[in-house]
Protein backbone atom coordinates (compact mmCIF):
# COMPACT_ATOMS: atom_id res chain seq x y z
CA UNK A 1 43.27 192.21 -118.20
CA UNK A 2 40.33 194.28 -117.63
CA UNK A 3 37.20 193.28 -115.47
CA UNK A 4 35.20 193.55 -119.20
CA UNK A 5 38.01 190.78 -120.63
CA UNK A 6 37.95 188.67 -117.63
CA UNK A 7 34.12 188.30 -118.09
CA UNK A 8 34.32 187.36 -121.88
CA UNK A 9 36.99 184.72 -121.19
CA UNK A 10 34.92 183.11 -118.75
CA UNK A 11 31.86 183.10 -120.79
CA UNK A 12 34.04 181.50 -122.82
CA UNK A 13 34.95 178.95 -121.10
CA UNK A 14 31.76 177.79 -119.90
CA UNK A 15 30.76 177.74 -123.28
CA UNK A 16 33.53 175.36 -123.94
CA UNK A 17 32.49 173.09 -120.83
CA UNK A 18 28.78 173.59 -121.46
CA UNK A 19 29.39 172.29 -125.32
CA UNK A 20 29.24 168.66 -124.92
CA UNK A 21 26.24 169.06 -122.57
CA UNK A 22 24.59 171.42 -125.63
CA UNK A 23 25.62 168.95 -128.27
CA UNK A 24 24.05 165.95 -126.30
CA UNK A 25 20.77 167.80 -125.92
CA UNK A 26 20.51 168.94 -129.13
CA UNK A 27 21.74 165.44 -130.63
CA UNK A 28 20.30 162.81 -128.09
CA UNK A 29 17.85 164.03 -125.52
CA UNK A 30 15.54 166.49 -127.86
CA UNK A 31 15.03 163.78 -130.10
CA UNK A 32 13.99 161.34 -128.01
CA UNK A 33 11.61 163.50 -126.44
CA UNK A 34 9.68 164.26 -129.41
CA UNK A 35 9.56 160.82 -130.34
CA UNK A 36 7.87 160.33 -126.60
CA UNK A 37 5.67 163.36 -127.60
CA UNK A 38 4.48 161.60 -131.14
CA UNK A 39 3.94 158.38 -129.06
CA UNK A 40 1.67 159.61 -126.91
CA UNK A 41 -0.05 162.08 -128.56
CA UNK A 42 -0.82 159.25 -131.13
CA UNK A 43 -1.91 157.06 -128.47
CA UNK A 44 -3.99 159.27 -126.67
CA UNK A 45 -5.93 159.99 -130.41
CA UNK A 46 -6.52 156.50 -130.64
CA UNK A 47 -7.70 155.99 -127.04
CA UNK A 48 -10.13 158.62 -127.55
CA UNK A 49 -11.39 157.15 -130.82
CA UNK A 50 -11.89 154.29 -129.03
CA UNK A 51 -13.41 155.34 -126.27
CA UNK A 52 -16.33 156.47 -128.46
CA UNK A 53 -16.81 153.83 -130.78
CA UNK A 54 -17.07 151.83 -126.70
CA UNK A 55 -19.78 154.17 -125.89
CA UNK A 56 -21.40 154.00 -129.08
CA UNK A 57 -20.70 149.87 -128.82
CA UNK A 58 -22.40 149.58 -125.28
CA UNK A 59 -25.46 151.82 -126.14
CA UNK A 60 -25.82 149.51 -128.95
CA UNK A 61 -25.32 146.23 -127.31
CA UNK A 62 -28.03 147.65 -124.71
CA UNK A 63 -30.79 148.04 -127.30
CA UNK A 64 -30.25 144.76 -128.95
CA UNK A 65 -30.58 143.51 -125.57
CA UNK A 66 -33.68 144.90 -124.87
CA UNK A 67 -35.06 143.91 -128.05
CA UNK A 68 -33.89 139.76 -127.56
CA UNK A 69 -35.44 139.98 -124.33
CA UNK A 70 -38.91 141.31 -125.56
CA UNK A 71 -38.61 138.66 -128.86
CA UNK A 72 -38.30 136.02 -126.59
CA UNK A 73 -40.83 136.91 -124.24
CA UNK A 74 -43.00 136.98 -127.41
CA UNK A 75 -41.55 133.31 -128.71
CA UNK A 76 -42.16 132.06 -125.47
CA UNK A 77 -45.79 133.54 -125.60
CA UNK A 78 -46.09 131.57 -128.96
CA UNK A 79 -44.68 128.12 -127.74
């Protein structure tokens, strides 16, 4: 068997051992992790949506605030 030989059979042979490993990656873990990917890519959309609508919320809130505060001041005034 010639040094060239020797090296194809072992390539071959890890490719046999390295199958399952292949097939479980391709078949199991891959998968999973781009369902993990979706789910937080998703999530992190939605968080940042959120996060404005918050900011636009609290700037809000702040003016109406402001504006009970003055109309009571003026009720008060009135009473």
């Amino acid at each position: 068997m010639t040094e060239n030989e020797l090296l194809i059979a072992i390539s071959n042979m890890m490719d046999e051992k390295l199958k399952p490993i292949k097939i479980t990656l391709e078949n199991d873990i891959l998968p999973r992790l781009q369902n993990i990917e979706t789910c937080y890519t998703d999530t992190y959309r939605r968080y940042a949506n959120g996060i404005e609508k918050l900011e636009a919320m609290e700037q809000d809130i702040a003016i109406m605030k402001k504006v009970i505060q003055e109309h009571s001041e003026k009720l008060n005034q009135i009473a």
